[in-house]
Protein backbone atom coordinates (compact mmCIF):
# COMPACT_ATOMS: atom_id res chain seq x y z
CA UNK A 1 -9.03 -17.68 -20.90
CA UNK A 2 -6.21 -20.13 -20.64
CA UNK A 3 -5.25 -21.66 -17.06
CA UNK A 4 -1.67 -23.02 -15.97
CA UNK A 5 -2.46 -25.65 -13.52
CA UNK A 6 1.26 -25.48 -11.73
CA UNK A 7 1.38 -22.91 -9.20
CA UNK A 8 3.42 -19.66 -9.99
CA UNK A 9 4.62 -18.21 -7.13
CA UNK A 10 3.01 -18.17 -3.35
CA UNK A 11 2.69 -14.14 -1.54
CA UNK A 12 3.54 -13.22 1.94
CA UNK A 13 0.44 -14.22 4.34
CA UNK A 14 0.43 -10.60 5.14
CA UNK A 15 0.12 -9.80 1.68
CA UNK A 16 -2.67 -7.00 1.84
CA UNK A 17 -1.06 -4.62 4.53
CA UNK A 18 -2.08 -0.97 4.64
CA UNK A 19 -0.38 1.88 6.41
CA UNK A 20 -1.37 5.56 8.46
CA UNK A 21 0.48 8.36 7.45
CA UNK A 22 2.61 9.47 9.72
CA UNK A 23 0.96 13.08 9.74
CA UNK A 24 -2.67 11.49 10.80
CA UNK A 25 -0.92 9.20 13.08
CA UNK A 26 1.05 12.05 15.07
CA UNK A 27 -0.94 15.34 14.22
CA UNK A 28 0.61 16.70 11.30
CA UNK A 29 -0.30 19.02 8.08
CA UNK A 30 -2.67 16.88 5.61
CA UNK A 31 -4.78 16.19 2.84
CA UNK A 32 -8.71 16.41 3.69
CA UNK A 33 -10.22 19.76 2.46
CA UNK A 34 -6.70 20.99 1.13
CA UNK A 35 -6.43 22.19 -2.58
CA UNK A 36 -2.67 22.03 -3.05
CA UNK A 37 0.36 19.86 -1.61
CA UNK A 38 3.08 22.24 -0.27
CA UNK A 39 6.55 20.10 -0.33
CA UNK A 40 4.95 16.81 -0.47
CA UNK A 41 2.56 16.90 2.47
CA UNK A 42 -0.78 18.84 2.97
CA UNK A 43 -1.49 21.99 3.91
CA UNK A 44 -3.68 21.86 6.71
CA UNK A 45 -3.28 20.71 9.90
CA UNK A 46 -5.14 17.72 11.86
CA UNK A 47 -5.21 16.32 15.10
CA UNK A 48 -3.20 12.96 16.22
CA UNK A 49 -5.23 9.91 15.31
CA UNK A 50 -7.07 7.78 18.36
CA UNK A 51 -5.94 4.11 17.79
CA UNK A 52 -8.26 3.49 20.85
CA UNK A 53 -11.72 3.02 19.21
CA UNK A 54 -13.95 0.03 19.23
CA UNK A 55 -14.96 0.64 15.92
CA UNK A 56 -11.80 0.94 14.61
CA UNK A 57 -10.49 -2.16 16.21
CA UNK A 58 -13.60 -4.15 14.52
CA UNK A 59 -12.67 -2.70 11.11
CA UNK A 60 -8.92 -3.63 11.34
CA UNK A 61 -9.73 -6.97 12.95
CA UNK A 62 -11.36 -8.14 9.75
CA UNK A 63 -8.58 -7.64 7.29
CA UNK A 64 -5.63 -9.23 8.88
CA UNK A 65 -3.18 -10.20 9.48
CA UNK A 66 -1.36 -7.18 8.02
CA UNK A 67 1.75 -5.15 7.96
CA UNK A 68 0.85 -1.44 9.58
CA UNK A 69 3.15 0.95 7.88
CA UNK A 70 3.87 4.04 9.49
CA UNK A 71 5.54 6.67 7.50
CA UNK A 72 4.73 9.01 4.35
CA UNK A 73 6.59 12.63 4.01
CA UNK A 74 6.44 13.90 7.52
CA UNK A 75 8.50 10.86 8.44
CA UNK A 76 11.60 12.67 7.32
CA UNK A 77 10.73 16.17 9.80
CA UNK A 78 9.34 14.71 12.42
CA UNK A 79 10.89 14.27 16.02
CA UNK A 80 11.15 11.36 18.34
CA UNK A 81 9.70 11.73 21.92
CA UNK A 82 10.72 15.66 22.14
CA UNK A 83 11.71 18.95 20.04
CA UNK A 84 15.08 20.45 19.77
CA UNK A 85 15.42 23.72 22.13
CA UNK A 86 14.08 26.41 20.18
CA UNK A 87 12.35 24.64 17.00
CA UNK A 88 8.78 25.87 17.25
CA UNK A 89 5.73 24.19 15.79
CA UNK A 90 7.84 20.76 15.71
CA UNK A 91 6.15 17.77 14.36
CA UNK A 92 6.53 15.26 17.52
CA UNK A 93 6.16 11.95 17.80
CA UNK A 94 4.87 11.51 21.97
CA UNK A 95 5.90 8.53 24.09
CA UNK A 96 2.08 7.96 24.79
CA UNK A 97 1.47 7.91 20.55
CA UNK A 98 4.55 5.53 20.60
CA UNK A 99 3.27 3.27 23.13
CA UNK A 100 -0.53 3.44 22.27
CA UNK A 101 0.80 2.31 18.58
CA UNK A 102 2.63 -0.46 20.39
CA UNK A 103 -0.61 -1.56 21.97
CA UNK A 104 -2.85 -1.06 18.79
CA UNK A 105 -0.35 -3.85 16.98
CA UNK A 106 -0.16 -6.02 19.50
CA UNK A 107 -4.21 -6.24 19.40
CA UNK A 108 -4.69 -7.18 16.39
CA UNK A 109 -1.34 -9.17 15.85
CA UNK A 110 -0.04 -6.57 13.33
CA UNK A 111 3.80 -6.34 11.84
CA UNK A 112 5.36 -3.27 11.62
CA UNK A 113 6.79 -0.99 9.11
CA UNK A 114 8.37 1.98 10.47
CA UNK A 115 10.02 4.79 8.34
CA UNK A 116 12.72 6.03 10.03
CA UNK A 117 13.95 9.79 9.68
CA UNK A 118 16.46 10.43 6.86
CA UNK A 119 16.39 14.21 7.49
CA UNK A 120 15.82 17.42 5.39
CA UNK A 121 18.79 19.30 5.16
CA UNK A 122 21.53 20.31 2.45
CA UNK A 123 23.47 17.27 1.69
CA UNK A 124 26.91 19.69 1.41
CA UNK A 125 26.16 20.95 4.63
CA UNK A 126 25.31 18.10 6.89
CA UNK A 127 27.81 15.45 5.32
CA UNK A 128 26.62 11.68 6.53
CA UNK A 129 23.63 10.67 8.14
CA UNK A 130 23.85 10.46 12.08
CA UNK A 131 21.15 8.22 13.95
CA UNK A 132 21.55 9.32 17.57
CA UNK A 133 17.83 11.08 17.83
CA UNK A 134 16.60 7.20 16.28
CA UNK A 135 18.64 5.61 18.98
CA UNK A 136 16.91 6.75 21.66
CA UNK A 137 13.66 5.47 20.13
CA UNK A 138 15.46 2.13 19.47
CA UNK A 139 16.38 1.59 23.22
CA UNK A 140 13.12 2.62 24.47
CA UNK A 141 11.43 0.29 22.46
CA UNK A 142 13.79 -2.81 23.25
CA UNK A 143 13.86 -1.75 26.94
CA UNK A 144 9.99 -1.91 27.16
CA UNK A 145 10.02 -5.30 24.71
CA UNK A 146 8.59 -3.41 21.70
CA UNK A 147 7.96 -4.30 18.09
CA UNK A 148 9.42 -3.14 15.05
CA UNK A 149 9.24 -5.92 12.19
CA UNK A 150 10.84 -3.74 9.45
CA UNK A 151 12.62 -0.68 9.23
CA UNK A 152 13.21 1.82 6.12
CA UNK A 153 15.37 5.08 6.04
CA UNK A 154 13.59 7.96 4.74
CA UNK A 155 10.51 8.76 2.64
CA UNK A 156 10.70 8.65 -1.90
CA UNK A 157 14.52 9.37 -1.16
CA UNK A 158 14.50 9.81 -5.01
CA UNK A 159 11.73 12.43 -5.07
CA UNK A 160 13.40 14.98 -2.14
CA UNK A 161 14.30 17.22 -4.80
CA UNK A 162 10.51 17.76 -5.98
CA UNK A 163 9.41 17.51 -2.19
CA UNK A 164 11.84 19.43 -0.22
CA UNK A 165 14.01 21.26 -2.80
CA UNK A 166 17.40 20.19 -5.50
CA UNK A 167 19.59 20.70 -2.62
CA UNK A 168 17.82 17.78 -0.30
CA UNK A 169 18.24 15.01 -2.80
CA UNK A 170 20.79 12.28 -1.80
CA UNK A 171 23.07 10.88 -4.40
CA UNK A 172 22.84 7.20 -4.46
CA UNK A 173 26.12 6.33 -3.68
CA UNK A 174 25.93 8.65 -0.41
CA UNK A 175 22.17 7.07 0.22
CA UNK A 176 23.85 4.11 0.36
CA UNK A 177 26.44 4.60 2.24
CA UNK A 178 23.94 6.46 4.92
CA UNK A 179 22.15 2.98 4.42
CA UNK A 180 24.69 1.01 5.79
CA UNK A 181 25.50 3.07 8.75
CA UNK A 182 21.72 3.24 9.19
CA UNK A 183 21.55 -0.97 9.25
CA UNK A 184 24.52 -1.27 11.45
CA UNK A 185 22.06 0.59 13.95
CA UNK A 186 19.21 -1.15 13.62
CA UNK A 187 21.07 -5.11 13.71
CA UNK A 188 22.47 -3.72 17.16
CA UNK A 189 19.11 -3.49 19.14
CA UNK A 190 16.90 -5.24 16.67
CA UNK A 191 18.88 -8.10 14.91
CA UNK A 192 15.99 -10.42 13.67
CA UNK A 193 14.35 -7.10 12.07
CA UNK A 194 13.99 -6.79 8.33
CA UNK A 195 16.15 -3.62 6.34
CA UNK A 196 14.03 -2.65 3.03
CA UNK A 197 14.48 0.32 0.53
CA UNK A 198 14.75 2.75 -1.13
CA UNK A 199 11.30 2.99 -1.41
CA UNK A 200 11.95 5.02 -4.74
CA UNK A 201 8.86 7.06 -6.14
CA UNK A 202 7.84 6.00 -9.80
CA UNK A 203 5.87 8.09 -11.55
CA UNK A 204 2.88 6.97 -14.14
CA UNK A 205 4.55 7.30 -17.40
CA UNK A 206 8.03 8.38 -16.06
CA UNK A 207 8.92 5.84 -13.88
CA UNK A 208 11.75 6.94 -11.95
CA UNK A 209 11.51 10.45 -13.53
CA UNK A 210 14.78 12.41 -14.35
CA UNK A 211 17.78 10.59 -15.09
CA UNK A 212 20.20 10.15 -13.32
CA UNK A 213 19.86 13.24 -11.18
CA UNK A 214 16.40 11.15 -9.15
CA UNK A 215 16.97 7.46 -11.11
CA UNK A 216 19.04 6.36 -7.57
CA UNK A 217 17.46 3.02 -7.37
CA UNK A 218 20.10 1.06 -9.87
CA UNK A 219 23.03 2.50 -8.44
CA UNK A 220 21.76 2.56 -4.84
CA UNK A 221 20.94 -0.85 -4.61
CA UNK A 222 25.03 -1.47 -6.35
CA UNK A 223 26.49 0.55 -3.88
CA UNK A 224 24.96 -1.46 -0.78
CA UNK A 225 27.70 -3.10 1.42
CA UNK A 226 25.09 -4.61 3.81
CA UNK A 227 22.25 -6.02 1.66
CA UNK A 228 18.76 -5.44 1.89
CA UNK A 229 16.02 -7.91 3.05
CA UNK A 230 13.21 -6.00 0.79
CA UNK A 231 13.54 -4.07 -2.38
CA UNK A 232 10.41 -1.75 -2.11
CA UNK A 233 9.00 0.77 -4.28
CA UNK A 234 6.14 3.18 -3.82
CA UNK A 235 3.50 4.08 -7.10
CA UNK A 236 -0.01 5.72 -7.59
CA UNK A 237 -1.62 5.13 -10.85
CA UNK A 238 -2.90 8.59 -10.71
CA UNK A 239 -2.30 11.71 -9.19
CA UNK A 240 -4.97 14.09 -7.85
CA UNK A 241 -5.82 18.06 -8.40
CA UNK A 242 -3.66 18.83 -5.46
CA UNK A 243 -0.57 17.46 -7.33
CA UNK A 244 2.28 19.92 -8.67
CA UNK A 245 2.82 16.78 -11.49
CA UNK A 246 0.02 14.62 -13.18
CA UNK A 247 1.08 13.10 -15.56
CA UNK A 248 -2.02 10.72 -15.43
CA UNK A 249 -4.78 12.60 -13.81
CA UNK A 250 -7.44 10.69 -11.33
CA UNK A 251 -10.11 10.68 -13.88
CA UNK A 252 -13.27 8.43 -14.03
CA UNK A 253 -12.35 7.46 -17.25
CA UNK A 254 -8.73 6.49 -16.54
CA UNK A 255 -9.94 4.78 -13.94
CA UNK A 256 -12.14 2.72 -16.28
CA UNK A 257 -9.49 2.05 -18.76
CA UNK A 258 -7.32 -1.06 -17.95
CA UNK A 259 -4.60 1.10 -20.24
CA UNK A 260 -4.01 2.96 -17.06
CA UNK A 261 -2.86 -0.34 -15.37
CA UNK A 262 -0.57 -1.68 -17.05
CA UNK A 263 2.42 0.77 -16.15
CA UNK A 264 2.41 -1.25 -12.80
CA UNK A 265 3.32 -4.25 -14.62
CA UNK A 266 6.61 -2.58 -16.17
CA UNK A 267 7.83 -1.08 -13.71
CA UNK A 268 7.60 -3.82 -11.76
CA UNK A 269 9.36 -5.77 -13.56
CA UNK A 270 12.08 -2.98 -14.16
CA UNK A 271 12.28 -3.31 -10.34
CA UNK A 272 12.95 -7.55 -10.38
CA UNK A 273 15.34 -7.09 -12.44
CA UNK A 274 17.15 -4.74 -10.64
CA UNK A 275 16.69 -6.74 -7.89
CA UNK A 276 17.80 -10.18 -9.48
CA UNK A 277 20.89 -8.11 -10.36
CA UNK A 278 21.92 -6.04 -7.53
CA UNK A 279 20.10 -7.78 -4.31
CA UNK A 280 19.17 -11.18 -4.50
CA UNK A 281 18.39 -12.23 -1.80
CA UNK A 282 15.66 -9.38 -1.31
CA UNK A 283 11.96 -10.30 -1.33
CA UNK A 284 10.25 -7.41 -3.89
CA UNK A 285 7.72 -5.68 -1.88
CA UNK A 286 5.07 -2.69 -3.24
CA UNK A 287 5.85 -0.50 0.01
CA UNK A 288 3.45 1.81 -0.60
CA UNK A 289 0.35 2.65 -3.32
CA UNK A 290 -3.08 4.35 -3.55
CA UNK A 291 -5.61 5.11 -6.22
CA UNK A 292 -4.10 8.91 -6.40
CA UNK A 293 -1.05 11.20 -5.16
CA UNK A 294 -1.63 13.56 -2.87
CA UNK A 295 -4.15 12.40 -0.64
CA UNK A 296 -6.37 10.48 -3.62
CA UNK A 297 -8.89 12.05 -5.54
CA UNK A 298 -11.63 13.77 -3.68
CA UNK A 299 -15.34 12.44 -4.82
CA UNK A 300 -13.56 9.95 -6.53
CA UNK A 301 -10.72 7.65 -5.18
CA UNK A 302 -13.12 7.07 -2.38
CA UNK A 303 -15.68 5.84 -4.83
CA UNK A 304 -17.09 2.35 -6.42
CA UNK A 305 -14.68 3.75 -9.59
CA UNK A 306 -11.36 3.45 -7.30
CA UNK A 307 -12.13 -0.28 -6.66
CA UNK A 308 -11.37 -1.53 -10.02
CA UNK A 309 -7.68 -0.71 -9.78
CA UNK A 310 -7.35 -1.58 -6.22
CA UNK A 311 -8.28 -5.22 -7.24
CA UNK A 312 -6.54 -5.22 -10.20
CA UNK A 313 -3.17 -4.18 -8.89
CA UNK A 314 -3.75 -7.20 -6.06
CA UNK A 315 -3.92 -9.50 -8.39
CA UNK A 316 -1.59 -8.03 -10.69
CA UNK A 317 0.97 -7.79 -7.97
CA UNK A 318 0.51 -11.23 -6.57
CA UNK A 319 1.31 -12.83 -9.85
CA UNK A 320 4.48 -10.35 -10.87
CA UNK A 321 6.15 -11.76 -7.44
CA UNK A 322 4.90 -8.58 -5.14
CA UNK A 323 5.40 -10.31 -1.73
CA UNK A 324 3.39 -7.57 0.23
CA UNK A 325 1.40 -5.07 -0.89
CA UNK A 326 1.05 -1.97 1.22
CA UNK A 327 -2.28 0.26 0.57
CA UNK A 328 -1.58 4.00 1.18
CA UNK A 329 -3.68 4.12 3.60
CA UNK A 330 -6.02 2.13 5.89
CA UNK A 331 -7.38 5.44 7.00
CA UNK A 332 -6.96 9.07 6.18
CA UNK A 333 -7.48 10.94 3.03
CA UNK A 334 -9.58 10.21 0.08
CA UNK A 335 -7.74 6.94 -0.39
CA UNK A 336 -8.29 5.71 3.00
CA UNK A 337 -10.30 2.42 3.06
CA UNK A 338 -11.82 3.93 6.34
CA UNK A 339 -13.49 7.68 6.15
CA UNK A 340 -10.93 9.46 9.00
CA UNK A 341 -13.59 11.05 10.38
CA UNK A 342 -16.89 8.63 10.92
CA UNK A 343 -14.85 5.46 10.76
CA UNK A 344 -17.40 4.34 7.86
CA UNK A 345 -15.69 1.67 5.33
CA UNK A 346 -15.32 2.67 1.90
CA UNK A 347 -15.53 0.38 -1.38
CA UNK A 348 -12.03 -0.22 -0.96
CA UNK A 349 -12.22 -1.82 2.05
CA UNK A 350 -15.08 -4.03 1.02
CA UNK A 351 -12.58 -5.33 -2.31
CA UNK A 352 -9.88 -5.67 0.67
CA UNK A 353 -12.28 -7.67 2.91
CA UNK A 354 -13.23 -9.97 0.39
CA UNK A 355 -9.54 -10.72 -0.78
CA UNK A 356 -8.53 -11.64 2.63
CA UNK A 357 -11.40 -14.16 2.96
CA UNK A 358 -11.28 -15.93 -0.31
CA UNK A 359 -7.82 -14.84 -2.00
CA UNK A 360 -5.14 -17.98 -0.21
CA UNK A 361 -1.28 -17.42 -0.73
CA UNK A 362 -0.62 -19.25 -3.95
CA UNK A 363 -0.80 -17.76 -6.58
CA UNK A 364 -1.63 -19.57 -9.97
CA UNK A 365 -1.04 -18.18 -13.65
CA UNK A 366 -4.53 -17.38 -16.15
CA UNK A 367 -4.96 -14.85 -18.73
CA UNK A 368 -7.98 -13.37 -20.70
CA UNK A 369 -8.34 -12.68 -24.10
CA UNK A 370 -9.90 -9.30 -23.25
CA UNK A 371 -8.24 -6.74 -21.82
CA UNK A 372 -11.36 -5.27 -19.81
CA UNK A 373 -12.01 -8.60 -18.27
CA UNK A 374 -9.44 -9.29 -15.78
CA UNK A 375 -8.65 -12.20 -14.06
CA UNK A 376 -6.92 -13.74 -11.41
CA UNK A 377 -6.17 -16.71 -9.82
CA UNK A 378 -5.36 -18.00 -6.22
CA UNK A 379 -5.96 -21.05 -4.19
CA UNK A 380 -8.52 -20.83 -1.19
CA UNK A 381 -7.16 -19.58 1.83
CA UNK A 382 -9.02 -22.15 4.13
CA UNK A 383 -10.51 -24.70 1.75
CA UNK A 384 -9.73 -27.32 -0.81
CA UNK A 385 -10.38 -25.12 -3.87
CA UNK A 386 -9.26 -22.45 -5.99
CA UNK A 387 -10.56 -18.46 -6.46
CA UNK A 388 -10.83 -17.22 -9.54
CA UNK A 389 -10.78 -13.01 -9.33
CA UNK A 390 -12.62 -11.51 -12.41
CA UNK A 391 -13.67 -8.02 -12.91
CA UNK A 392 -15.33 -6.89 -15.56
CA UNK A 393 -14.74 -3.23 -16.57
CA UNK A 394 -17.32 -3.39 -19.44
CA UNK A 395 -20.43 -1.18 -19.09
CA UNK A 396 -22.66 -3.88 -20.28
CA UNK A 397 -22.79 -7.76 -19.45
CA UNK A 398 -19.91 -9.87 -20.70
CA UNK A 399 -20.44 -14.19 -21.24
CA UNK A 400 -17.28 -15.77 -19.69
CA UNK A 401 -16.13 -18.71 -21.20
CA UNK A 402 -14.68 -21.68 -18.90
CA UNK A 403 -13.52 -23.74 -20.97
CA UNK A 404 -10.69 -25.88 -19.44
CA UNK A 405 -11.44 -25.13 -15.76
CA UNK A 406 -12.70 -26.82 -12.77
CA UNK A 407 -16.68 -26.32 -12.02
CA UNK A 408 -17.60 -23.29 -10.62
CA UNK A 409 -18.99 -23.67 -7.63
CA UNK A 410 -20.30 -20.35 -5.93
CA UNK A 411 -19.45 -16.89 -6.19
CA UNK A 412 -19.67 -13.19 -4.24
CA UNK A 413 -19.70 -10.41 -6.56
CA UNK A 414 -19.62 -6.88 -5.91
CA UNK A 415 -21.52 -4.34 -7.94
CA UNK A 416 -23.03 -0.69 -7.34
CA UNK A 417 -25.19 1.62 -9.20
CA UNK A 418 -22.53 3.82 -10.88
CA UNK A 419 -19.18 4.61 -10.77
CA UNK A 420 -19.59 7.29 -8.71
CA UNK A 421 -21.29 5.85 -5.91
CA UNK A 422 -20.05 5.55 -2.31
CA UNK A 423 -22.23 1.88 -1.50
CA UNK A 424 -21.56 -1.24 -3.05
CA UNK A 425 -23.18 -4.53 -2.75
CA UNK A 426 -22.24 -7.79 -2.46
CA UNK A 427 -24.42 -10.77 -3.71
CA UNK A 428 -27.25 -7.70 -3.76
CA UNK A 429 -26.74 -7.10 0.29
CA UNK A 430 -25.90 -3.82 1.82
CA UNK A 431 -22.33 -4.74 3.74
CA UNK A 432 -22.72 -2.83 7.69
CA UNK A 433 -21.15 -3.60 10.26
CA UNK A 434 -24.34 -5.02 11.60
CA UNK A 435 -23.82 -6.19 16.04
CA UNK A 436 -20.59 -4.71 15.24
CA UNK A 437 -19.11 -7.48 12.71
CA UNK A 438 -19.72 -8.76 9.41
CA UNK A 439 -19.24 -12.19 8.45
CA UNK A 440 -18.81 -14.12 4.87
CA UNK A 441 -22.36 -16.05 5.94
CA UNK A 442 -24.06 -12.46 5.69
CA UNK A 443 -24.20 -12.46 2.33
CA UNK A 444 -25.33 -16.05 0.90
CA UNK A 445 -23.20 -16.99 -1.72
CA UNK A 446 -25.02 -17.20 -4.85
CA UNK A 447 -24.77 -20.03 -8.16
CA UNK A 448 -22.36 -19.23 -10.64
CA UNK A 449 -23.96 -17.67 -13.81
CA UNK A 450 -22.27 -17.28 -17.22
CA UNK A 451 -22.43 -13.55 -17.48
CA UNK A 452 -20.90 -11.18 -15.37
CA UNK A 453 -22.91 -7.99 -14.33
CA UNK A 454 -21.26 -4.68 -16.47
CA UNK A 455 -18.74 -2.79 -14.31
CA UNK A 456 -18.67 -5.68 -11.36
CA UNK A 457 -15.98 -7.55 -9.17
CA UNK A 458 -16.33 -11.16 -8.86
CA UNK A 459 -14.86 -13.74 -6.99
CA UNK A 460 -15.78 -17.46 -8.14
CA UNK A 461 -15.23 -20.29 -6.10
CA UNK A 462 -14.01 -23.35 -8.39
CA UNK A 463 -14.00 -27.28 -7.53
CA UNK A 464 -10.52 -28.48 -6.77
C-alpha cells in the first residue's frame, strides 16, 4: 500500500444520503414479492409509507445528516395533491403525505431531493414541457415555509424508451430546453434551491446504452442555457431476476469479485469529464445507486454479500470527486438498508452507520497492491486522526502491510458467518437497537492486528 499524505479532495458533509421511492412513499406499484418489472416500476401494489414511527425516527437519526431523495419511476406519473377528472387509479401524491414528509425532514434535519414530474407522453404530441400542475406544489410549499433543497426534472430521462416506450424518450436538445423552462420555475419561488440532472441511467457494461438514440447526457448538458448546480447520474452494479436487461446479473460471485466494481470508476470519470467540459461549475453527484435494478436482489442484496460493494463504491466515490452519494433506498425493497416491513436494519445499514461515525469529509489518496483488498482513506470526522477503510474480499486471512503509515491505533471490523447471512457483527457484538439506540461505545474497539479476518470490513483508526 502506498499513502499520499496531501489531502485529495474533501465530500459534501451529507455525503451518505439515501432516498424512498416515490411508489413506497405515496402508495404505488412495487418491488417486494414481484417477479417481473412492468415499465420500470413493480408490479404490485403497496400501501403509502408511515414516516411517523419511533423506530424509524431512531434508525434515521443515526445516519445523518443526509439528503432524503424522493423520486424513482413513479415520479414521472404521479399527481400532485389531486387527479385529473376522469383518470382512475391515479398515483397521488396527498397534502397530508406532503406535509407529514415536510415534518419527517425537519426532525431529523434532512435536505431534500425532490424529482419533479417530466411526464409520460408522446414527445410529437405534447410539444414542450408545461409546469403548471408543479406550480401549485411550489406555492403551497413556500406559502406554508417548506423545504425543497434540490430539485431534478424527471426520472433516467435517457432510459424512457426502455421504461415507458421509443415514443416517450426526449431528445437532448428538447430535454434541455424543457430544462430551462423547468429552472426558470423553480428560481421564481425557490431561488437559493439547487437544479441537478439528468440523472442519466448507465448501465454495467453499456454505460449510457444505445448511441445516440439514449446517450443524451453529452449533448444535454451542451444544450443548457441556464447551468446546472449538480451533474448527477444514477448506476446499479447489478441488476436483479426481475430485470428485462442484465447485463451483469446480482450473483454471489459477482458480488465477490472486485472486477464487478470497477465499471463505477469509468463511468465516473466519463461523467467529470463531461462535466469539466460542458458544466463547470456543477458539483458531480451519484444521484442514485443500489446493489441491484429492480428492487435489488431478493435473498441476496439484502445480505452480508451486498455490503462489500456498498463500502466499496463509498470509498470509491469519495476519492473520484462524488460529492454525495445517494443509496437507492433507505427503506423499501431488497436494497433497502431498513426491511419495509419490520423496520429491522440490514447489513447495509450497519456499513452506513459505521461510515458516518468514523469516515470525516476529507478524503486522502492510498492504493493496494491487491485488488481484493481495498482500501480507503479519510480523516476522522470528530478527532485528530485519520480512518483507514479496508475490506478484504479474500475467503481466507490476508497480512496487511503498513509500511509508511501512522500507528494504528484501534479498529471496528465487521464480519459474519457467510455471505449469505442476514447478521453481521461488529468487534464480535450483535448490533440491536438495544433501549432504542446504539452507540460507537457498544462495541469496544479492539487492538489493531496484522491480519484481517477473510471476507471482513474494517475500519482502522491511525495516529495523526
Amino acid at each position: 500500500m502506498l499513502l499520499h499524505h496531501a489531502p485529495l479532495r474533501r465530500v459534501d458533509p451529507r455525503y451518505l444520503s439515501w432516498s424512498i421511492d416515490i411508489s413506497v412513499f405515496a402508495g404505488g406499484l412495487w418491488w417486494e414479492g414481484a417477479t417481473r418489472a412492468r415499465r420500470g416500476v413493480g408490479t404490485l401494489p403497496v400501501p403509502p409509507l408511515s414516516l411517523d414511527s419511533k423506530k424509524l425516527d431512531r434508525l434515521v437519526a443515526s445516519l445523518g445528516p443526509a439528503y432524503l431523495r424522493i423520486g424513482g419511476s413513479e415520479a414521472d406519473k404521479i399527481h400532485y395533491f389531486e387527479a385529473p377528472p376522469g383518470e382512475k387509479q391515479a398515483l397521488v401524491l396527498k397534502r397530508e403525505q406532503w406535509d407529514s414528509l415536510q415534518a419527517f425532514i425537519a426532525r431529523h434535519d434532512l435536505g431534500l431531493i425532490f424529482t419533479c414530474k417530466y411526464g409520460l407522453f408522446r414527445r410529437s404530441e405534447h410539444g414542450s414541457w408545461e409546469g403548471g400542475e408543479l406550480e401549485r406544489l411550489l406555492r403551497y410549499s413556500v406559502e406554508r415555509g417548506q423545504r425543497i433543497d434540490v430539485f431534478e426534472l424527471g426520472n433516467e430521462l435517457n432510459a424512457y424508451w426502455a421504461f415507458h416506450g421509443l415514443r416517450s424518450q426526449p431528445r437532448a436538445r428538447r430535454l434541455a430546453a424543457d430544462y430551462d423552462t423547468f429552472t426558470r420555475l423553480v428560481r421564481r419561488y425557490f431561488p437559493q434551491a439547487r437544479i441537478s440532472g439528468p440523472g442519466s441511467a448507465f448501465w454495467p457494461r453499456l454505460g449510457e446504452t444505445v448511441r445516440p438514440f439514449s446517450r443524451i447526457t453529452p449533448r444535454f448538458l451542451a444544450s443548457l442555457e441556464n447551468g446546472l448546480d449538480i451533474v448527477d447520474w444514477h448506476y446499479y452494479p447489478f441488476q436483479s431476476e426481475r430485470s428485462p436487461v442484465r447485463t451483469r446479473a446480482a450473483r454471489e460471485r459477482h458480488m465477490l469479485d472486485p472486477r464487478s466494481f470497477e465499471d463505477f470508476a469509468r463511468y465516473s470519470r466519463q461523467l467529470a469529464r463531461l462535466r469539466d467540459r460542458f458544466q463547470p461549475r456543477a458539483e458531480l453527484w451519484t444521484g442514485e445507486t443500489g446493489s441491484a435494478q429492480c428492487g435489488g436482489q431478493p435473498f441476496l442484496s439484502d445480505r452480508w454479500a451486498s455490503s462489500f460493494w456498498w463500502a466499496d463504491q463509498l470509498g470509491m466515490g469519495a476519492t473520484l470527486g462524488q460529492r454525495v452519494m445517494v443509496r437507492q433506498a433507505l427503506i423499501g425493497g431488497d436494497y433497502g438498508l431498513i426491511d419495509r416491513l419490520t423496520l429491522k436494519p440490514r447489513p447495509d445499514y450497519w456499513v452506513s452507520w459505521l461510515w458516518r461515525r468514523l469516515m470525516g469529509e476529507t478524503v486522502y489518496s492510498v492504493r493496494s497492491s491487491d485488488p481484493r483488498l481495498r482500501a480507503y482513506l479519510h480523516a476522522h470526522p470528530t478527532r485528530d486522526m485519520r480512518t483507514l477503510l479496508l475490506i478484504n474480499l479474500h475467503d481466507t486471512p490476508l497480512a496487511v502491510n503498513l509500511e509508511g503509515f501512522p500507528e494504528p491505533l484501534e479498529r471496528y471490523t465487521l464480519t459474519a458467518k457467510h455471505p449469505g447471512s442476514r447478521r453481521l457483527r461488529i468487534n464480535g457484538v450483535k448490533p440491536s437497537l438495544r433501549k432504542g439506540r446504539v452507540e460507537l461505545g457498544d462495541f469496544p474497539p479492539l487492538p489493531v492486528e496484522p491480519r484481517l479476518p477473510p471476507r471482513s470490513i474494517s475500519f482502522w483508526l491511525l495516529h495523526p
